[in-house]
C-alpha atoms as a PDB file:
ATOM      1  CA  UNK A   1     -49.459  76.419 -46.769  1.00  0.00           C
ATOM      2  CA  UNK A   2     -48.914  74.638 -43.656  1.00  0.00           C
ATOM      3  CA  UNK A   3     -46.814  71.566 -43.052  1.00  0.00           C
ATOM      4  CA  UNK A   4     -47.621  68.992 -40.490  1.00  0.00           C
ATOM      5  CA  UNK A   5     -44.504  66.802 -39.803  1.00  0.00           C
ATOM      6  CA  UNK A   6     -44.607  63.886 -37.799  1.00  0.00           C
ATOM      7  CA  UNK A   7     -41.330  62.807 -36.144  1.00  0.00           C
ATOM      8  CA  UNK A   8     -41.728  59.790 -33.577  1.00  0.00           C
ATOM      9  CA  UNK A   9     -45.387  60.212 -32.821  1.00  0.00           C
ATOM     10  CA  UNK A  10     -44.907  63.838 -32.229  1.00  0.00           C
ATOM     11  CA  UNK A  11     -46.449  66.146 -34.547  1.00  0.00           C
ATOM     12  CA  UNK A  12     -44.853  69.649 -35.776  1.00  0.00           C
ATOM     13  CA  UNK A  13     -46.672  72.375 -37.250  1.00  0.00           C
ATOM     14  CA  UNK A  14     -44.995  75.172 -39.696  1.00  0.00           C
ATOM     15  CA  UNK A  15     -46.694  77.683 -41.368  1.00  0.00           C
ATOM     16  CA  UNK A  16     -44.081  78.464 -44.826  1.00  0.00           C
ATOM     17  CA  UNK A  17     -45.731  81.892 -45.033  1.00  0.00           C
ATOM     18  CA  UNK A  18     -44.807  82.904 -41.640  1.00  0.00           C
ATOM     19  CA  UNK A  19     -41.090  82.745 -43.096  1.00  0.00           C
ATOM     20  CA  UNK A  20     -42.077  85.741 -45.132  1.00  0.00           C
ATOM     21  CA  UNK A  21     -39.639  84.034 -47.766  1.00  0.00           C
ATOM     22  CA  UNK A  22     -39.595  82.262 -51.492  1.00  0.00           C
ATOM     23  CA  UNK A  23     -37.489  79.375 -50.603  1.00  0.00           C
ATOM     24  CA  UNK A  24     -37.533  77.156 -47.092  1.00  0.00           C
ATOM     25  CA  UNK A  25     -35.487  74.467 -46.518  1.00  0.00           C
ATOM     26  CA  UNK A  26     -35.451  71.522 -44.427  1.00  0.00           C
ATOM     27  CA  UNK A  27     -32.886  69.109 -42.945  1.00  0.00           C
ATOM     28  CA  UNK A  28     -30.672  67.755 -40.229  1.00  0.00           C
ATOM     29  CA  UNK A  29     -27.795  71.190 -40.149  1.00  0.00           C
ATOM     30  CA  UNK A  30     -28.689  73.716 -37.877  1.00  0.00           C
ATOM     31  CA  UNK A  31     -29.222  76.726 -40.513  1.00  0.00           C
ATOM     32  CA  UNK A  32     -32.235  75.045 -41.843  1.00  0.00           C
ATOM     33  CA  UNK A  33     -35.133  76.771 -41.696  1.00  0.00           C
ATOM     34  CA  UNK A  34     -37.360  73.006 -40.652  1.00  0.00           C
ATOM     35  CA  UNK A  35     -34.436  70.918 -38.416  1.00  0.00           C
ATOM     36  CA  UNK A  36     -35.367  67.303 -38.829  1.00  0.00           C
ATOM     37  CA  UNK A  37     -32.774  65.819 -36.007  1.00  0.00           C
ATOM     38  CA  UNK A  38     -32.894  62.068 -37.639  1.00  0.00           C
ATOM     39  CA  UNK A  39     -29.854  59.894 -38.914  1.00  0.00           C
ATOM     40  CA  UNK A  40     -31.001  59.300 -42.373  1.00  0.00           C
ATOM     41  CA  UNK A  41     -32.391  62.895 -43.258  1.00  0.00           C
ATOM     42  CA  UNK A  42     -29.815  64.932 -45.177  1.00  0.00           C
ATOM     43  CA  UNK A  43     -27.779  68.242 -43.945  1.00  0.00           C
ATOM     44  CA  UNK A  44     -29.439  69.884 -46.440  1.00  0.00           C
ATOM     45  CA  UNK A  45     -32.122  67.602 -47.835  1.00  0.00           C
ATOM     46  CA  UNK A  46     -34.928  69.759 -49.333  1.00  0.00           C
ATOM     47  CA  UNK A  47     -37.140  72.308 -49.961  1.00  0.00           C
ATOM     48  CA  UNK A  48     -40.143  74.006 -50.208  1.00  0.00           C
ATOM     49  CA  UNK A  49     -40.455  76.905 -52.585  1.00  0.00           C
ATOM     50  CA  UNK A  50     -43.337  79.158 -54.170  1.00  0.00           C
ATOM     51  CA  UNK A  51     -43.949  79.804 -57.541  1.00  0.00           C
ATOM     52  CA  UNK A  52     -47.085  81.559 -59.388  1.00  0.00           C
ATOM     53  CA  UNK A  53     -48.884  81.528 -55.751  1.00  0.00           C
ATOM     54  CA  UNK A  54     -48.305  76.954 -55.523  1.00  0.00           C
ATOM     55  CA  UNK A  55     -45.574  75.450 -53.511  1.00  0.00           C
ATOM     56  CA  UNK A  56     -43.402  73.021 -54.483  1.00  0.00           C
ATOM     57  CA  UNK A  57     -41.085  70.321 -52.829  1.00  0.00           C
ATOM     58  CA  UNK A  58     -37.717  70.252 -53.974  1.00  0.00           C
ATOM     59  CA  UNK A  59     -35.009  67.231 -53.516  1.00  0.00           C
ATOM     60  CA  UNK A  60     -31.769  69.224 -52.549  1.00  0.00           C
ATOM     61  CA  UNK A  61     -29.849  66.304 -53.797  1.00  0.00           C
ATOM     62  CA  UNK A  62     -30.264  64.139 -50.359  1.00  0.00           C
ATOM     63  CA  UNK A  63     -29.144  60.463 -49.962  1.00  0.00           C
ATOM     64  CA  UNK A  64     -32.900  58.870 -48.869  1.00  0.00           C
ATOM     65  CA  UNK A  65     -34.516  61.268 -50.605  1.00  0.00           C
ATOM     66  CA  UNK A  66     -38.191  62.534 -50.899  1.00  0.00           C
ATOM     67  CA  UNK A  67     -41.061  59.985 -51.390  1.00  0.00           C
ATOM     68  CA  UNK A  68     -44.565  59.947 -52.483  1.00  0.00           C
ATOM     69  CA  UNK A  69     -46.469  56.784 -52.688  1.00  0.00           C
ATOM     70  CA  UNK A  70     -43.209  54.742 -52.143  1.00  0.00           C
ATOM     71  CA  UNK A  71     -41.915  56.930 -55.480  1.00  0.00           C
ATOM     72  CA  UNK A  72     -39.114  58.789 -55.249  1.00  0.00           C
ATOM     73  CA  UNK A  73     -39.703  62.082 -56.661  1.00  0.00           C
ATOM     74  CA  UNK A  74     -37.318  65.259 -57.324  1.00  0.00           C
ATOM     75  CA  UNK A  75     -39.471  68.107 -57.869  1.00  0.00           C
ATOM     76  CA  UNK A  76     -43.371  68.131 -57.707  1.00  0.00           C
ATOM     77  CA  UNK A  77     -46.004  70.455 -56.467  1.00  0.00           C
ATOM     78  CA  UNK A  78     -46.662  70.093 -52.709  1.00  0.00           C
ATOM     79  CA  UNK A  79     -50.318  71.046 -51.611  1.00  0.00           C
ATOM     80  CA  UNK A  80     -52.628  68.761 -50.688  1.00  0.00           C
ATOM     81  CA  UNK A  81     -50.066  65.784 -50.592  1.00  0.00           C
ATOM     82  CA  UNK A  82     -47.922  63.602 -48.291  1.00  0.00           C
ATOM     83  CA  UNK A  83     -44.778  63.087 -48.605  1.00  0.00           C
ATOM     84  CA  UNK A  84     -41.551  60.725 -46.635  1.00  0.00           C
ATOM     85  CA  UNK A  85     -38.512  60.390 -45.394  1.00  0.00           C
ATOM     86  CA  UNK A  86     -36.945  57.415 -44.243  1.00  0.00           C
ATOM     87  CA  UNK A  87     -33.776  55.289 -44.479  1.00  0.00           C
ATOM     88  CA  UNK A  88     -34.800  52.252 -47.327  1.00  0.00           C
ATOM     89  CA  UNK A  89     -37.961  49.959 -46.593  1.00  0.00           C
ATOM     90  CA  UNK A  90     -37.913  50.815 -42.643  1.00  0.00           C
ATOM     91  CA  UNK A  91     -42.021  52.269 -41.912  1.00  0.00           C
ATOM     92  CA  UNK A  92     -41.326  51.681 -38.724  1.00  0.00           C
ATOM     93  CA  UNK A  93     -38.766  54.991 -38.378  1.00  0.00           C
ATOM     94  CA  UNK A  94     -39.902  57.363 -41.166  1.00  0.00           C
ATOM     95  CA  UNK A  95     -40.696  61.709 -41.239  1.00  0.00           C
ATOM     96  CA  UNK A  96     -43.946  62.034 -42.645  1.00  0.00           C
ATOM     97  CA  UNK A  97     -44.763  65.849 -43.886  1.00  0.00           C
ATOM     98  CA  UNK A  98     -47.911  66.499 -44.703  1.00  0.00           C
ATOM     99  CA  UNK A  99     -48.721  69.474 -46.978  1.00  0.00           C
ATOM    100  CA  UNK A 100     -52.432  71.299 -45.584  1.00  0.00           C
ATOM    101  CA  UNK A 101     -53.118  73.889 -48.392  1.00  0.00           C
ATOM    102  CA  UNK A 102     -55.753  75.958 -46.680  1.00  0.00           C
ATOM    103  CA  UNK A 103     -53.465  75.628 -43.271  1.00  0.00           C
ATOM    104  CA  UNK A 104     -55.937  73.469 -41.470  1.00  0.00           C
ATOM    105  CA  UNK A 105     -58.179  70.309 -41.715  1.00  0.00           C
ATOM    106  CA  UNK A 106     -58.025  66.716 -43.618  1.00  0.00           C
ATOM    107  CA  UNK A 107     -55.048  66.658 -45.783  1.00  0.00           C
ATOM    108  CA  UNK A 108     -56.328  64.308 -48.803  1.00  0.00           C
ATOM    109  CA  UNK A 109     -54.796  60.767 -48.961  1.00  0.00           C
ATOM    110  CA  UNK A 110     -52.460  61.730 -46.345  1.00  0.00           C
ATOM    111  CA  UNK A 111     -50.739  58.992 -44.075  1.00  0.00           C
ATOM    112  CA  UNK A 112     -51.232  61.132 -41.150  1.00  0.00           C
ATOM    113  CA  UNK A 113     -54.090  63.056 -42.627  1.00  0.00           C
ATOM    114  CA  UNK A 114     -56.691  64.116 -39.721  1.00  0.00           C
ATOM    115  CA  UNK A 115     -54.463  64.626 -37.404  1.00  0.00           C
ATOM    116  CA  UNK A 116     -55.044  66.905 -34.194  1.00  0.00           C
ATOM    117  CA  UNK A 117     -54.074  70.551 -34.151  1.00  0.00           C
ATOM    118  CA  UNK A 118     -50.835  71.065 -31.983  1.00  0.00           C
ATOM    119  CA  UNK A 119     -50.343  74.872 -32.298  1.00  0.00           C
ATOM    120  CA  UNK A 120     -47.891  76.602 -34.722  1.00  0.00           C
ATOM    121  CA  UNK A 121     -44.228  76.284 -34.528  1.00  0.00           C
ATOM    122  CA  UNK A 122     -42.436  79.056 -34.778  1.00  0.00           C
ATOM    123  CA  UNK A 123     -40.120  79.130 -37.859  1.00  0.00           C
ATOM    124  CA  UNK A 124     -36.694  77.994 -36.176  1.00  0.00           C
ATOM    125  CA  UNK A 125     -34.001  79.826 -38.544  1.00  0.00           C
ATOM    126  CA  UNK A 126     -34.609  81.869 -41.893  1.00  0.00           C
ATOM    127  CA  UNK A 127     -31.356  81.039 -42.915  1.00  0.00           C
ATOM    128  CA  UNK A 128     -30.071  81.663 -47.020  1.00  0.00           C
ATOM    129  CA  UNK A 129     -32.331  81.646 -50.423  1.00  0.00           C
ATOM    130  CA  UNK A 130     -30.500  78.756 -52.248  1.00  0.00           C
ATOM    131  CA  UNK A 131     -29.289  81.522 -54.862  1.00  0.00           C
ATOM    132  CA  UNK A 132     -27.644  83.472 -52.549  1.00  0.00           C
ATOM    133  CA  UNK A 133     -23.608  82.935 -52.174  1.00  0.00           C
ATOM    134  CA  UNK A 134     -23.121  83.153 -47.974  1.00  0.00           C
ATOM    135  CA  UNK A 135     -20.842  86.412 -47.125  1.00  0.00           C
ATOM    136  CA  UNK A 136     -18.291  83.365 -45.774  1.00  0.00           C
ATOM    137  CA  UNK A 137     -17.511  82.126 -48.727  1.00  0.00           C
ATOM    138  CA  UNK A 138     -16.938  85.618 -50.612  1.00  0.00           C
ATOM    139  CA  UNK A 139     -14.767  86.829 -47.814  1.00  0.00           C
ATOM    140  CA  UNK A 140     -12.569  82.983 -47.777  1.00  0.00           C
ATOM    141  CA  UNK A 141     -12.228  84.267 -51.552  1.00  0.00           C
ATOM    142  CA  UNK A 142     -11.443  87.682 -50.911  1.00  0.00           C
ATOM    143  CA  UNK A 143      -8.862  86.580 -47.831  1.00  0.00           C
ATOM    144  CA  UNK A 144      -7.737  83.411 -50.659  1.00  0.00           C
ATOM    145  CA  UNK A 145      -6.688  86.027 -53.216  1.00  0.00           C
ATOM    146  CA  UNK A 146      -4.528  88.033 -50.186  1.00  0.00           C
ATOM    147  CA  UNK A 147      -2.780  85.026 -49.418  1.00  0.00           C
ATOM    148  CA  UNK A 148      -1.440  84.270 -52.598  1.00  0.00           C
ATOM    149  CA  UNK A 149      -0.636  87.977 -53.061  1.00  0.00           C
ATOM    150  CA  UNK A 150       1.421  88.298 -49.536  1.00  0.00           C
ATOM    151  CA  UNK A 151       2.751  84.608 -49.835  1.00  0.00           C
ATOM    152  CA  UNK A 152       6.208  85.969 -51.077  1.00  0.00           C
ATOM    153  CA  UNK A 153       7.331  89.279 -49.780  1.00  0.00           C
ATOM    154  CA  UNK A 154       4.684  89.582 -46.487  1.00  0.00           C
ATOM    155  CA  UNK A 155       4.719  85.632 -45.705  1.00  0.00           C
ATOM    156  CA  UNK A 156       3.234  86.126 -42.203  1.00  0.00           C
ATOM    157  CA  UNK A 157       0.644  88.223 -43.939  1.00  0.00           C
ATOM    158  CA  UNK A 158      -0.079  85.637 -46.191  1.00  0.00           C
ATOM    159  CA  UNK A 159      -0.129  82.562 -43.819  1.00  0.00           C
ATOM    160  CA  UNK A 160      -2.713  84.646 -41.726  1.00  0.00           C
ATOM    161  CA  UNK A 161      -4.815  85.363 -44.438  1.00  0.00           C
ATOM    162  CA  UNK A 162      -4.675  81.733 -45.745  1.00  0.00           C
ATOM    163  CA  UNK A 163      -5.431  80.373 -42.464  1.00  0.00           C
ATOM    164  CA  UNK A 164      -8.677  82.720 -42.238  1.00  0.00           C
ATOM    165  CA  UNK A 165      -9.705  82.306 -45.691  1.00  0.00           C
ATOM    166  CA  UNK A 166      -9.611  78.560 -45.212  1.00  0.00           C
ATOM    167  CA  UNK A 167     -11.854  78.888 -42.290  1.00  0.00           C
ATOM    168  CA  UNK A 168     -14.195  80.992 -44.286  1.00  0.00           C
ATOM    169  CA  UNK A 169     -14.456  79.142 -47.043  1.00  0.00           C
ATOM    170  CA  UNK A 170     -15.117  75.969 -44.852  1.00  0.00           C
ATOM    171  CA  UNK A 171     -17.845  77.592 -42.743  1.00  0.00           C
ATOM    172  CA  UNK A 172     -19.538  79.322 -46.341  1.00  0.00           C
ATOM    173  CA  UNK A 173     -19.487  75.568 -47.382  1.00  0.00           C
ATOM    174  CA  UNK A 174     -21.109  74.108 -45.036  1.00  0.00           C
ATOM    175  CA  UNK A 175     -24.135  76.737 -45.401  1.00  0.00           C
ATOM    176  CA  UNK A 176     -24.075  76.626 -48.909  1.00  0.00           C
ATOM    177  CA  UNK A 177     -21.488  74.734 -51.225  1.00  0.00           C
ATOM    178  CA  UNK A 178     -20.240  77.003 -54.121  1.00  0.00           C
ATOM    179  CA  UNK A 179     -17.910  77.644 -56.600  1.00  0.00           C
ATOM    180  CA  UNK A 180     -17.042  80.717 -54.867  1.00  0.00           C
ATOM    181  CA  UNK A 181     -16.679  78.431 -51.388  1.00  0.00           C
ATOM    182  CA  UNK A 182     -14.366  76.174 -53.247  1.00  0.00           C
ATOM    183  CA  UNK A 183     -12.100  78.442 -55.355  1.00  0.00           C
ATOM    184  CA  UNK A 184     -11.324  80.058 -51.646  1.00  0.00           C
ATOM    185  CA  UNK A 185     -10.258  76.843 -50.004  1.00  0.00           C
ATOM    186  CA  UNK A 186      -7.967  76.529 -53.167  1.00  0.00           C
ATOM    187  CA  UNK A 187      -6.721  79.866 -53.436  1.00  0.00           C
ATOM    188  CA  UNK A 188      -6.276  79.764 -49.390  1.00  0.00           C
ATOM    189  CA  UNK A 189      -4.414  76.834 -49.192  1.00  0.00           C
ATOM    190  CA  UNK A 190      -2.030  77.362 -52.267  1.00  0.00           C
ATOM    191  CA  UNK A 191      -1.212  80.944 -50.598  1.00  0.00           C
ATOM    192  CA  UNK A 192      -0.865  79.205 -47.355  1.00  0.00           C
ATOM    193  CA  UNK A 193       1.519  76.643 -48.178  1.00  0.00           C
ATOM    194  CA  UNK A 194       3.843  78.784 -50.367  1.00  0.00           C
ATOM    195  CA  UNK A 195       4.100  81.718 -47.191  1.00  0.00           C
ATOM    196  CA  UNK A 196       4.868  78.095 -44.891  1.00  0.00           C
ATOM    197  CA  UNK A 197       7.352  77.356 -47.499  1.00  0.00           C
ATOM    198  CA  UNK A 198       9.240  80.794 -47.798  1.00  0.00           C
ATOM    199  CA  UNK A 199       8.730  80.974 -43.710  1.00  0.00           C
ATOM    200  CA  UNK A 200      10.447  77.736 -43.419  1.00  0.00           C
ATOM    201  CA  UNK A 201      13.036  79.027 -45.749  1.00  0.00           C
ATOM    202  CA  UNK A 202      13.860  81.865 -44.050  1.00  0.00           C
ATOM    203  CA  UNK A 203      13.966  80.188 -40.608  1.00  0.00           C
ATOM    204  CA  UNK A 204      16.507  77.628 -42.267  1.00  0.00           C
ATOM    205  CA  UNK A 205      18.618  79.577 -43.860  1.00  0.00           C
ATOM    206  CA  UNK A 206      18.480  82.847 -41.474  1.00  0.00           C
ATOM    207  CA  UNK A 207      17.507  85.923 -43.969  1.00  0.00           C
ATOM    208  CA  UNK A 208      16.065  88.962 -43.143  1.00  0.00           C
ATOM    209  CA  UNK A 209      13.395  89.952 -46.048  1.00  0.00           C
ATOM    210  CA  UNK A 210      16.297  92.697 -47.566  1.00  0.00           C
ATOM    211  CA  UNK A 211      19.153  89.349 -47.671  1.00  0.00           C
ATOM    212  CA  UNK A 212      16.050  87.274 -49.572  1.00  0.00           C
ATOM    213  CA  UNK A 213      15.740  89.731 -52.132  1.00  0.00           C
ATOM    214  CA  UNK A 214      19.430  90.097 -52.223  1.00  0.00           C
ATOM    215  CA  UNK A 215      20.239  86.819 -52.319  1.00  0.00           C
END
């Protein structure tokens, strides 16, 4: 299927099979595989995704969300129809994506249907299946867990590992939030704090780790 997206006047063409992929999404981040760089479309706003040979559009949860016919819609099959972005009752600065099911020609009631050919676009980032966990956000886990394990007796250890997994966990998050993202900002930043703490408590009081376990 091929989309034709119109962003101020300019038209965009994207052929989904050429992403040799089940599941393409589209919004304003950069790992996107369709970057729409407007104000009101969504980091990660939608998708497109296959199923029994159709393709569907998918609301990824965005704040404008996806319209058809002035309807918002969540989930719907995607050939042969138009669909639009834009930020409330503003026409005048909208995304229109138009879904061309044999890749060429007349899309049917389309608001942009007819349009002229401008050339494929090559597909700009293949980026993460939507039930894939990104490697970040297992290794801020992994790095989370270390943190809390070092905190105590290897506090410089654990502040390093805290400070990483936090990082991690961040960057994983901002690909793809998770539960695995999320449980290694927490697990990062409770080892974190506790290695500050005993660092601080060393520094303070002046022990060497055999005096602390002495004490």
């Amino acid at each position: 299927m091929l989309l034709r997206i119109c962003i101020d006047g300019i038209v965009y063409d994207y052929d989904l099979e050429a992403y040799g992929k089940n599941v393409i999404t589209f919004g304003r981040e950069a790992l996107c595989d369709i970057v729409i760089c407007k104000d009101y479309v969504s980091r990660r706003h939608g998708c497109f995704y296959i199923s029994n040979g159709t393709w569907y559009v998918q609301d990824l949860g965005s704040t404008n969300g996806i319209l058809m016919d002035n309807i918002r819609i969540n989930e719907m099959p995607a050939n042969g129809r138009t669909f639009v972005v834009r930020c409330g009752d503003n026409t005048m600065d909208q995304v229109a994506i138009n879904c061309i099911e044999d890749g060429r020609g007349y899309v049917p009631n389309g608001m942009y249907g007819g349009m002229p050919d401008y050339g494929y676009s090559t597909p700009y980032h293949n980026g993460n299946d939507n039930n894939v966990t990104p490697g970040a956000s297992v290794a801020g886990l992994v790095l989370g867990i270390l943190s809390c394990v070092f905190c105590c007796c290897l506090y410089s250890l654990g502040l390093l590992a805290g400070i990483a997994g936090l990082i991690c966990s961040i960057c994983g998050n901002k690909v793809r939030k998770t539960g695995v993202g999320t449980a290694g900002m927490v697990t990062s930043i409770v080892g974190t704090s506790i290695a500050f703490i005993v660092f601080m408590y060393y520094l303070i009081c002046g022990l060497t780790i055999y005096e602390f376990f002495n004490f």
